[in-house]
PDB file of N, CA and C in Angstrom:
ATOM      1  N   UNK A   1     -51.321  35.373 -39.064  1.00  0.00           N
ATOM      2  CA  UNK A   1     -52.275  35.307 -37.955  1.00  0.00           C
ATOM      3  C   UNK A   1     -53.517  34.542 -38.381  1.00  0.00           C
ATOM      4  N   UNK A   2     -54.075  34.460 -37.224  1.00  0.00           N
ATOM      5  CA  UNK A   2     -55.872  33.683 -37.679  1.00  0.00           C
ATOM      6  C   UNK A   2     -56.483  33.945 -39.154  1.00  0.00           C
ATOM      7  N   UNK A   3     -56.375  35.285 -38.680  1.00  0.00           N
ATOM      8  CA  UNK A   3     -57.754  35.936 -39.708  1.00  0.00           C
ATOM      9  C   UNK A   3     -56.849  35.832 -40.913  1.00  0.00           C
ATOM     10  N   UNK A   4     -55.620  36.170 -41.285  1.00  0.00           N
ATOM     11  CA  UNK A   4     -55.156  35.947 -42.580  1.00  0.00           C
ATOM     12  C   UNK A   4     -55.467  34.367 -42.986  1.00  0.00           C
ATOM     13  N   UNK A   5     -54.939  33.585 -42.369  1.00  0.00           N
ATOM     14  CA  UNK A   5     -55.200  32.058 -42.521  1.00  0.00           C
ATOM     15  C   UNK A   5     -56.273  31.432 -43.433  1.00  0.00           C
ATOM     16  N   UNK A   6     -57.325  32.784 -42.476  1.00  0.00           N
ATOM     17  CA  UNK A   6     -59.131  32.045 -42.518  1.00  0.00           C
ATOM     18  C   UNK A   6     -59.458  32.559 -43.884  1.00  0.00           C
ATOM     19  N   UNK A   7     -59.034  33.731 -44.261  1.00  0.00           N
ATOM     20  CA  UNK A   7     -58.951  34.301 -45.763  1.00  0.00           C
ATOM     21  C   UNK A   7     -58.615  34.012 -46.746  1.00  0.00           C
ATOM     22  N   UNK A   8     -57.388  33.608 -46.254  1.00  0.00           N
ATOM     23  CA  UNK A   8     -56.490  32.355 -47.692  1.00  0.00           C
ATOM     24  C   UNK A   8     -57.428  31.083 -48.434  1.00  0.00           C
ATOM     25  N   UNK A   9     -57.858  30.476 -46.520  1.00  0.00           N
ATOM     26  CA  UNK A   9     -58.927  29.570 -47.515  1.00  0.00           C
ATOM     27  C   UNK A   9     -59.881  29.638 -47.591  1.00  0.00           C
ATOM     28  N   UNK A  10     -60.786  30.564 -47.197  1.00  0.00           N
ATOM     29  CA  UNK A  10     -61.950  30.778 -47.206  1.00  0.00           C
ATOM     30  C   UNK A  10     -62.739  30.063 -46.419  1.00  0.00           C
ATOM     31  N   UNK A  11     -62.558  30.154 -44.812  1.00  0.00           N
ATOM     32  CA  UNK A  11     -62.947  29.550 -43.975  1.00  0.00           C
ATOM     33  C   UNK A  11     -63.410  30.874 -43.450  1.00  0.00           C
ATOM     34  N   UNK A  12     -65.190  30.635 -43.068  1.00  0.00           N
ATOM     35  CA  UNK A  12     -65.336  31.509 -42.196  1.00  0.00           C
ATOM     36  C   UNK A  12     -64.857  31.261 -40.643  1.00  0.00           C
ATOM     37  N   UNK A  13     -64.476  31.857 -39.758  1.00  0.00           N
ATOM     38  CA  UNK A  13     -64.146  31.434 -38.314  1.00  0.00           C
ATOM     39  C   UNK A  13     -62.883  31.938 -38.607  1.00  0.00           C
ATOM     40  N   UNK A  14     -62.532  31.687 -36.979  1.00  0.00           N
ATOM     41  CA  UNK A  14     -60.704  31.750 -36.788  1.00  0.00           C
ATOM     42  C   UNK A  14     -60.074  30.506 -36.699  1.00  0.00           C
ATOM     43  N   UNK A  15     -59.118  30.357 -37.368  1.00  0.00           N
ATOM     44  CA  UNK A  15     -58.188  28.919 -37.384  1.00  0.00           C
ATOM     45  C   UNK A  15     -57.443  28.820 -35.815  1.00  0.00           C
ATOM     46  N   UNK A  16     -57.466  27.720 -35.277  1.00  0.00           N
ATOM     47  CA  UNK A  16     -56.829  27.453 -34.065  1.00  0.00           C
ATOM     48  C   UNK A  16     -55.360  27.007 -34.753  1.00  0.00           C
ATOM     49  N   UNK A  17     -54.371  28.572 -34.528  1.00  0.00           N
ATOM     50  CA  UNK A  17     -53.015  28.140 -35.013  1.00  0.00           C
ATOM     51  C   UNK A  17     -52.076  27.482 -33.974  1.00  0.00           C
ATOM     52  N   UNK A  18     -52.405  27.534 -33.137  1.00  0.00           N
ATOM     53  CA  UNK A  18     -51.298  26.372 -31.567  1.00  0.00           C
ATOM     54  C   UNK A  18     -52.279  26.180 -31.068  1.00  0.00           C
ATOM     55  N   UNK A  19     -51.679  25.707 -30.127  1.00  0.00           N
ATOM     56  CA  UNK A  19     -52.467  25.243 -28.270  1.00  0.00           C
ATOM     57  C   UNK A  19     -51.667  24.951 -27.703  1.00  0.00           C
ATOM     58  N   UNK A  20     -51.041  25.903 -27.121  1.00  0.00           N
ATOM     59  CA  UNK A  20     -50.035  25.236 -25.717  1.00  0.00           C
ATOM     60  C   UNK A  20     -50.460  24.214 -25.160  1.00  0.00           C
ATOM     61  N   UNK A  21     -48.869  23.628 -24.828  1.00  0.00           N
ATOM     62  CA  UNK A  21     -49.542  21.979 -23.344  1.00  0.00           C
ATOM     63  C   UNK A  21     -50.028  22.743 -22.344  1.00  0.00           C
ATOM     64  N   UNK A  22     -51.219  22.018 -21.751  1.00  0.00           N
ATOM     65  CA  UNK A  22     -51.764  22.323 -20.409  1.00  0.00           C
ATOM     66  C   UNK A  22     -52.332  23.677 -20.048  1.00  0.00           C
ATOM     67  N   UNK A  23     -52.851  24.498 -21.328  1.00  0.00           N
ATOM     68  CA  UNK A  23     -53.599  25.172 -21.563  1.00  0.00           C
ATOM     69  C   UNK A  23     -55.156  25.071 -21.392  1.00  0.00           C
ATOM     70  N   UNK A  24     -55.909  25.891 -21.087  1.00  0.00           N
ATOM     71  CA  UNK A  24     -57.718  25.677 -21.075  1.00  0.00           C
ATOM     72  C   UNK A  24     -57.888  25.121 -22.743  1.00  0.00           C
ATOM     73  N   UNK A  25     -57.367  25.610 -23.538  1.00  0.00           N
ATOM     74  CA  UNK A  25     -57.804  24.713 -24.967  1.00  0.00           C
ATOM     75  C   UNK A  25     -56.983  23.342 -25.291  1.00  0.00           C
ATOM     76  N   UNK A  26     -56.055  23.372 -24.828  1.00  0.00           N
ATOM     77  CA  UNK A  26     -55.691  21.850 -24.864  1.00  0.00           C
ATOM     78  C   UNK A  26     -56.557  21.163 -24.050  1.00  0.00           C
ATOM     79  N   UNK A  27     -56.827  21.458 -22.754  1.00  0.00           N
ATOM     80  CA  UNK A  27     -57.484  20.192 -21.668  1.00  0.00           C
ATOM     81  C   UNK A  27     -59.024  20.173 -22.661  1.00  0.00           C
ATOM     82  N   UNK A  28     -59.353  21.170 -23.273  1.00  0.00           N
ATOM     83  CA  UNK A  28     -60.846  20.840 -23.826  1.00  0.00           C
ATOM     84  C   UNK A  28     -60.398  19.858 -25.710  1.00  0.00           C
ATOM     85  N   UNK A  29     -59.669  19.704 -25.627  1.00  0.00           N
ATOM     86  CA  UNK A  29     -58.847  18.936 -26.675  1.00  0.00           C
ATOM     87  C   UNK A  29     -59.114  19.537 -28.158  1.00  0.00           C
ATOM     88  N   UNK A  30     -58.761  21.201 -28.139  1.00  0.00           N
ATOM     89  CA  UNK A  30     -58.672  21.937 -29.462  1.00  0.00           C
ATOM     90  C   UNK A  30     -57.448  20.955 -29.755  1.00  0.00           C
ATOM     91  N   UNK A  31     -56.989  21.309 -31.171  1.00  0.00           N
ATOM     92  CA  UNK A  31     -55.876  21.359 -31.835  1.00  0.00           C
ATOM     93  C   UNK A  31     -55.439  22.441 -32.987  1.00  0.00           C
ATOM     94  N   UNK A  32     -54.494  22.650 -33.085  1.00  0.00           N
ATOM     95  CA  UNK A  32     -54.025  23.612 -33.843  1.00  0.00           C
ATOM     96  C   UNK A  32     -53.648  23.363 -35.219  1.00  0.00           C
ATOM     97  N   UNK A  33     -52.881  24.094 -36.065  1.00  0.00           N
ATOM     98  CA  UNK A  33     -52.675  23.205 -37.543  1.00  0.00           C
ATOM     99  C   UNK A  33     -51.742  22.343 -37.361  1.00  0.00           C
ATOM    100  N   UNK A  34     -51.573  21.469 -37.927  1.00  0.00           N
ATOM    101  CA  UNK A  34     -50.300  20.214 -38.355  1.00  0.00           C
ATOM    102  C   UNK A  34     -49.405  20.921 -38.759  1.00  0.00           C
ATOM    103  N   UNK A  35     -47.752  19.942 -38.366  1.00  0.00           N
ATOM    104  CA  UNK A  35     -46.842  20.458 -38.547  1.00  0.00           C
ATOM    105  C   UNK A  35     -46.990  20.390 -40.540  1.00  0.00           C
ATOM    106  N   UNK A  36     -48.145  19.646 -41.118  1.00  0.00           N
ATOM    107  CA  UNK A  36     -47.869  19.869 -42.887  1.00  0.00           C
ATOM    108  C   UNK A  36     -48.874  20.592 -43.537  1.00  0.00           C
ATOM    109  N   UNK A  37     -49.244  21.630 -42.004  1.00  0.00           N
ATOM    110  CA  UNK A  37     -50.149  22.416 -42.853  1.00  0.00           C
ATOM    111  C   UNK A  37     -51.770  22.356 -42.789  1.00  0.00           C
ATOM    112  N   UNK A  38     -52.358  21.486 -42.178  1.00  0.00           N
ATOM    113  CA  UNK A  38     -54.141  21.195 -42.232  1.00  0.00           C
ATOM    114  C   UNK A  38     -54.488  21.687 -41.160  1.00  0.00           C
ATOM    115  N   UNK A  39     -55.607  22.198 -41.225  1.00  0.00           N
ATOM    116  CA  UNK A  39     -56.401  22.988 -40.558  1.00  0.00           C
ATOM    117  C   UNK A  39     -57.131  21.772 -39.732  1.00  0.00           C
ATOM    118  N   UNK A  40     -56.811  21.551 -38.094  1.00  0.00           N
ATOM    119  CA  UNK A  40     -57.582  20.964 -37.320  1.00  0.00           C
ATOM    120  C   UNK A  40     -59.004  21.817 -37.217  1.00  0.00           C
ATOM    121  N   UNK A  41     -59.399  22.762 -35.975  1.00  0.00           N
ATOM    122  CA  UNK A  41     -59.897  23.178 -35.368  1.00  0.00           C
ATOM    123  C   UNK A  41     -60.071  24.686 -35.849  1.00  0.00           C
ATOM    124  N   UNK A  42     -61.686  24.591 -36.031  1.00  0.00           N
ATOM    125  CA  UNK A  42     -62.111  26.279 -36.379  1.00  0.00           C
ATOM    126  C   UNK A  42     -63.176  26.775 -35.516  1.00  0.00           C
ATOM    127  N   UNK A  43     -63.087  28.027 -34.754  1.00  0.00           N
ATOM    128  CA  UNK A  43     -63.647  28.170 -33.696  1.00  0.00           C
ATOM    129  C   UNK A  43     -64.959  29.618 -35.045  1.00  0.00           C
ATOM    130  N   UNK A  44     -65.894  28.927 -35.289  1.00  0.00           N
ATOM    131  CA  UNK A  44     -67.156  29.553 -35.515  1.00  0.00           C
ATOM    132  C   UNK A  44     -68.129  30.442 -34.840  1.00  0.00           C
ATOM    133  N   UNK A  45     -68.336  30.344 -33.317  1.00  0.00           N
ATOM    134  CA  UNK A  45     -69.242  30.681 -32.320  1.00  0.00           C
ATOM    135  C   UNK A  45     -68.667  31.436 -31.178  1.00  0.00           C
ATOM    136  N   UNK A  46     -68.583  32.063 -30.006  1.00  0.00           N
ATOM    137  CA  UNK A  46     -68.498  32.047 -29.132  1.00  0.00           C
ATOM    138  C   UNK A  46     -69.929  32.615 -28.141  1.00  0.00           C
ATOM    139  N   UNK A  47     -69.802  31.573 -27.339  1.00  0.00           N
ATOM    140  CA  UNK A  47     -71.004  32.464 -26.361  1.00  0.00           C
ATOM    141  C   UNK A  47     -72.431  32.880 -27.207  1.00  0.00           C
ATOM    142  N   UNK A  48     -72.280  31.596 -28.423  1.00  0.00           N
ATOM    143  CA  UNK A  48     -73.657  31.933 -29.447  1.00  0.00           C
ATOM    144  C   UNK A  48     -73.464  32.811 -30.318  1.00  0.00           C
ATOM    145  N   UNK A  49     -72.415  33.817 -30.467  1.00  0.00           N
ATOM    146  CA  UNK A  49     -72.304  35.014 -31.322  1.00  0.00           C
ATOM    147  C   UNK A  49     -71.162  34.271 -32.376  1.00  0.00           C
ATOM    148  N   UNK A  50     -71.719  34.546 -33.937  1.00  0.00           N
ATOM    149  CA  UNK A  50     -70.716  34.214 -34.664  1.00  0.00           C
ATOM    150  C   UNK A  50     -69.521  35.214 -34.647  1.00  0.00           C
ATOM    151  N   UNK A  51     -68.288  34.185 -34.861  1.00  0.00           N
ATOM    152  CA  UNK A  51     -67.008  34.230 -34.880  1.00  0.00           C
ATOM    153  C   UNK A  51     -66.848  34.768 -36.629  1.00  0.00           C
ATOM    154  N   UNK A  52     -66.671  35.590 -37.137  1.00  0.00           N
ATOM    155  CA  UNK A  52     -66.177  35.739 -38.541  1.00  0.00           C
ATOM    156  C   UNK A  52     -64.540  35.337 -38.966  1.00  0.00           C
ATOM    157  N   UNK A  53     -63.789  36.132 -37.385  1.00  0.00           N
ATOM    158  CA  UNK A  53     -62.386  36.925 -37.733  1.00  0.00           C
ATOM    159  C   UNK A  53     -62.145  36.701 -36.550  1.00  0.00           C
ATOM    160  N   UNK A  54     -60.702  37.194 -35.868  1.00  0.00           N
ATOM    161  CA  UNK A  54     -59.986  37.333 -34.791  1.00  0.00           C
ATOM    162  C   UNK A  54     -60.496  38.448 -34.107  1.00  0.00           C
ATOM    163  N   UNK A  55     -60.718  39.714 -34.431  1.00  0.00           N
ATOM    164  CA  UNK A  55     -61.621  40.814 -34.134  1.00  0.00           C
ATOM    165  C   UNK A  55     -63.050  40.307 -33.599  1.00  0.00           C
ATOM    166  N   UNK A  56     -63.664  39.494 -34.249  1.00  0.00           N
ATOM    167  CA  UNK A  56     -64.761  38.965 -33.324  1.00  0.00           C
ATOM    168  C   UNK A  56     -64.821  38.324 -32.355  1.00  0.00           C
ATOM    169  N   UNK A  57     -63.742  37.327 -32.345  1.00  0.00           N
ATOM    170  CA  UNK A  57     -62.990  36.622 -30.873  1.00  0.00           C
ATOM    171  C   UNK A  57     -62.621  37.573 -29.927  1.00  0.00           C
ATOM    172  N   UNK A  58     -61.701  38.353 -30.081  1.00  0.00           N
ATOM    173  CA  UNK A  58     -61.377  39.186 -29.189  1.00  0.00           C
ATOM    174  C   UNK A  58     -62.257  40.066 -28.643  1.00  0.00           C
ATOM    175  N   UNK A  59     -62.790  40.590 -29.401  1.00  0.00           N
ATOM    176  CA  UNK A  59     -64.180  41.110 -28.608  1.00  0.00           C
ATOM    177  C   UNK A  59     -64.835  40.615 -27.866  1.00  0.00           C
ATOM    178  N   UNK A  60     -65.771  39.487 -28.205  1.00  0.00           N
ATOM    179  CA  UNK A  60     -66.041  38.900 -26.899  1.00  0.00           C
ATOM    180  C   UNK A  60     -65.309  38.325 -25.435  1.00  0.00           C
ATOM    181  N   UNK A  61     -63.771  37.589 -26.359  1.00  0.00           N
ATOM    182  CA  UNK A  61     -63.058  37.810 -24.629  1.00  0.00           C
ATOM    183  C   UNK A  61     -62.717  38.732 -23.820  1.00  0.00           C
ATOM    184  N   UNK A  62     -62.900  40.013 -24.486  1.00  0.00           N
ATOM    185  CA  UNK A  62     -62.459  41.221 -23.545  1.00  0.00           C
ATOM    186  C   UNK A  62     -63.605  41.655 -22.653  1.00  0.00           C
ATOM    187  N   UNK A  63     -64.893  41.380 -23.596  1.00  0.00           N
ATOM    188  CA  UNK A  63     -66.350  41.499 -23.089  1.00  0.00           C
ATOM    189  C   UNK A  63     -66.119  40.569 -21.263  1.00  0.00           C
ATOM    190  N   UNK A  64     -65.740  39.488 -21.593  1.00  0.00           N
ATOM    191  CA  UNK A  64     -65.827  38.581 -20.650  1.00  0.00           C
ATOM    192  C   UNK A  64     -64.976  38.631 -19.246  1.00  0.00           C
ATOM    193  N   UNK A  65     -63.388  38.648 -19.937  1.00  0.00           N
ATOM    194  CA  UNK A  65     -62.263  38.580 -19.371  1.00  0.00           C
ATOM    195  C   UNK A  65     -61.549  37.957 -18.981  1.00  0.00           C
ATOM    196  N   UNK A  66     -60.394  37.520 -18.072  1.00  0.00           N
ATOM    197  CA  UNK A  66     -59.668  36.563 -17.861  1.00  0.00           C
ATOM    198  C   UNK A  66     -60.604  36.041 -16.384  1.00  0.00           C
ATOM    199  N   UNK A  67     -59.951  34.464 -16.674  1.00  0.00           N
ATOM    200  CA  UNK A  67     -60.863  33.781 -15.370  1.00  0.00           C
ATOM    201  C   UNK A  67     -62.620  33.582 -15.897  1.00  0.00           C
ATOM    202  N   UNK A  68     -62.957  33.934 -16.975  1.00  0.00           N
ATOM    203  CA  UNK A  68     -64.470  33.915 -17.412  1.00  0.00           C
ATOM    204  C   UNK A  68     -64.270  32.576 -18.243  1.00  0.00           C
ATOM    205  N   UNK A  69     -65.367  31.936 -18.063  1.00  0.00           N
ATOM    206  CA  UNK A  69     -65.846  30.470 -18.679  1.00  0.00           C
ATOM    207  C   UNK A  69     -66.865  31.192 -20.258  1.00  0.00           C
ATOM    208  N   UNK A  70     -66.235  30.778 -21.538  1.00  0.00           N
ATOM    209  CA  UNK A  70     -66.569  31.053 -22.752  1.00  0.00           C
ATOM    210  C   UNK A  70     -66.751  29.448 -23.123  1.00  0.00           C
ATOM    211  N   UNK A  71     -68.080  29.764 -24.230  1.00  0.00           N
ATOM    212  CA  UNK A  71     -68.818  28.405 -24.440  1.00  0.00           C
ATOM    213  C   UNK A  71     -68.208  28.421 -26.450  1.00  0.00           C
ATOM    214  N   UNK A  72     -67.575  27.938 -26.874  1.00  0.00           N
ATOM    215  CA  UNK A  72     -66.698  28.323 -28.450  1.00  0.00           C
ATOM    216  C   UNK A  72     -67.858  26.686 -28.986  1.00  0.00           C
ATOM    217  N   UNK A  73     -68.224  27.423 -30.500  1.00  0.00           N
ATOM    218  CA  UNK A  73     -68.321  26.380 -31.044  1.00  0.00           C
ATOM    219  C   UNK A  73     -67.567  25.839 -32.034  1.00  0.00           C
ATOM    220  N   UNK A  74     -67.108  25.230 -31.961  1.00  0.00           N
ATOM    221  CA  UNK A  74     -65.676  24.616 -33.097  1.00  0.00           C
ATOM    222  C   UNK A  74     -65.929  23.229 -34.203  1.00  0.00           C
ATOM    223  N   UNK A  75     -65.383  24.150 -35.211  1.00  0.00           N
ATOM    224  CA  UNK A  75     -65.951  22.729 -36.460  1.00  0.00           C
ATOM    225  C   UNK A  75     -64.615  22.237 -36.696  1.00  0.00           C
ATOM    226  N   UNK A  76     -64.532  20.978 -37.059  1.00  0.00           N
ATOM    227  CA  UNK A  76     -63.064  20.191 -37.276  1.00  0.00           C
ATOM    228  C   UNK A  76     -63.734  19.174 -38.663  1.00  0.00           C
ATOM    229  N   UNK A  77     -63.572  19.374 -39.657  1.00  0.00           N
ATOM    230  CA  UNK A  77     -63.700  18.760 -40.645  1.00  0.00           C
ATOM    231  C   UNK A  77     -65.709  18.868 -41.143  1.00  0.00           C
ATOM    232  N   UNK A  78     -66.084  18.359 -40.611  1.00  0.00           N
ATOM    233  CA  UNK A  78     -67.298  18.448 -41.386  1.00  0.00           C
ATOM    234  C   UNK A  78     -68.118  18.337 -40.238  1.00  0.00           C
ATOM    235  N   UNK A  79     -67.434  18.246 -38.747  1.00  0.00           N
ATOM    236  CA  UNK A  79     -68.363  17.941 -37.670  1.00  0.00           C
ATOM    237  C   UNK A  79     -68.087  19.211 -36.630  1.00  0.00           C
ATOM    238  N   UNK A  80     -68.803  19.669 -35.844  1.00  0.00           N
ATOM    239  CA  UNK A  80     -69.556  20.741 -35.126  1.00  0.00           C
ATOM    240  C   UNK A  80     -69.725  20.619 -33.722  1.00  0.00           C
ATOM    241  N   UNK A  81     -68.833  21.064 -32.670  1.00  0.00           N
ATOM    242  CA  UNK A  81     -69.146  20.797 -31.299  1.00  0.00           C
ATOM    243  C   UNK A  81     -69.062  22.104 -30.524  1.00  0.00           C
ATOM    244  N   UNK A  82     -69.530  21.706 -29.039  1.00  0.00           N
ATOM    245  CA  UNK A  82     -69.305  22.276 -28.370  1.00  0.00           C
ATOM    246  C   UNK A  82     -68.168  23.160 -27.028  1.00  0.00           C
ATOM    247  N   UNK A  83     -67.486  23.281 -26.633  1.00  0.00           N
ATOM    248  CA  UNK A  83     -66.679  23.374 -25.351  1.00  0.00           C
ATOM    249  C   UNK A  83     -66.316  24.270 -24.676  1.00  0.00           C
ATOM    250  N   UNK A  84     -66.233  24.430 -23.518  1.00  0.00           N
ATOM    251  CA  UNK A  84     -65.949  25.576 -22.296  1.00  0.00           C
ATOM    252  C   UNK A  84     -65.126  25.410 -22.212  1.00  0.00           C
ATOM    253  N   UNK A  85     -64.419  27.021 -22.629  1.00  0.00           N
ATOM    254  CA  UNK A  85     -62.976  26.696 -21.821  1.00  0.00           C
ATOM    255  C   UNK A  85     -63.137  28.011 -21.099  1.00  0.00           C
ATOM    256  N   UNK A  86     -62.107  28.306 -20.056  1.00  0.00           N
ATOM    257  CA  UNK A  86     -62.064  29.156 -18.964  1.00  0.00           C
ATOM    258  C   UNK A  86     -60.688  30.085 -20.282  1.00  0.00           C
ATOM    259  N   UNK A  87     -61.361  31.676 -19.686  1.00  0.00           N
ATOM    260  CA  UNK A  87     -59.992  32.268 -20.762  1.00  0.00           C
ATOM    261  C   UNK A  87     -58.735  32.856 -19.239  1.00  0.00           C
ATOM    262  N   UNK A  88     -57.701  32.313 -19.900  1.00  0.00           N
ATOM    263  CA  UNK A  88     -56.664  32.766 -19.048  1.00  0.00           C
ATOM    264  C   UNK A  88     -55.875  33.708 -19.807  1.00  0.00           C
ATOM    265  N   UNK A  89     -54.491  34.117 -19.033  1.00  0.00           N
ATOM    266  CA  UNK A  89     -53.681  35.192 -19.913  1.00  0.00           C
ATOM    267  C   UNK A  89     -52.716  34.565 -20.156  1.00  0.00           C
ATOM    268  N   UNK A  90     -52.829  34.572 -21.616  1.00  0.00           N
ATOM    269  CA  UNK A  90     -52.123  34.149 -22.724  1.00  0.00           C
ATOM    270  C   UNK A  90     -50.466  34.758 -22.862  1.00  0.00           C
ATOM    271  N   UNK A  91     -50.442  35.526 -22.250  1.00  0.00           N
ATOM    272  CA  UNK A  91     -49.222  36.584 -22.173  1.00  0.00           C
ATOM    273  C   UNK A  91     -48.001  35.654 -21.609  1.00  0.00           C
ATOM    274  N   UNK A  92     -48.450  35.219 -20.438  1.00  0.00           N
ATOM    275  CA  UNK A  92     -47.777  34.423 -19.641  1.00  0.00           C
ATOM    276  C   UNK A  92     -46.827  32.924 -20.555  1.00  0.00           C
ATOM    277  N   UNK A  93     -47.466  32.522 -21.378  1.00  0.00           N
ATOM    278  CA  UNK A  93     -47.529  31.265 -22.270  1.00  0.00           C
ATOM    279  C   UNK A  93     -46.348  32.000 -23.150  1.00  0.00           C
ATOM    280  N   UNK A  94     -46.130  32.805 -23.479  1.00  0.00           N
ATOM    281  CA  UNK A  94     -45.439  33.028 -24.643  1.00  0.00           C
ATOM    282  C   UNK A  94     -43.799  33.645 -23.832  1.00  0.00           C
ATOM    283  N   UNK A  95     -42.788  33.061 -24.823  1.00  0.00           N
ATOM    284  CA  UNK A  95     -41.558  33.420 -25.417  1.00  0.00           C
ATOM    285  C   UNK A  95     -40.737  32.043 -24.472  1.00  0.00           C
TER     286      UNK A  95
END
């Protein structure tokens, strides 16, 4: 999972491990790890509150909920941005 990921390398944040097509984090153009392994996209922030772990993510989206616009700040190599994505249910996306 994330938080194991972020531990291994000592990344604070949660690692963006997928992104479904045509997802709210794809259209804001996250990326997930490479099929050889590198860490695109690390979500640091949400809504201004640091991100440590997956436990801190989730907390605030539950705070929020589905259909709520979350402001994530995400570092990808040495650079630092911003993006809104709307949180939907993820449930649906899977199997």
């Amino acid at each position: 999972d994330g938080e194991a990921a972020a531990a291994q390398t000592g990344i604070d944040g949660v690692i963006v491990l997928r992104v479904y097509p045509d997802s709210p984090a794809a259209k804001a153009g996250l990326k997930g790890v490479t099929t050889s392994g590198d860490v695109e996209d690390v979500i640091t922030a949400a809504n201004g509150q640091s991100v440590h772990d997956v436990t801190d993510l989730a907390r605030i989206f539950e705070q929020l909920g589905v259909g709520k616009t979350v402001t994530l700040t995400v570092a990808r190599g040495d650079q630092s941005r911003q993006v809104d994505i709307t949180l939907a249910d993820v449930s649906r996306n899977q199997g």
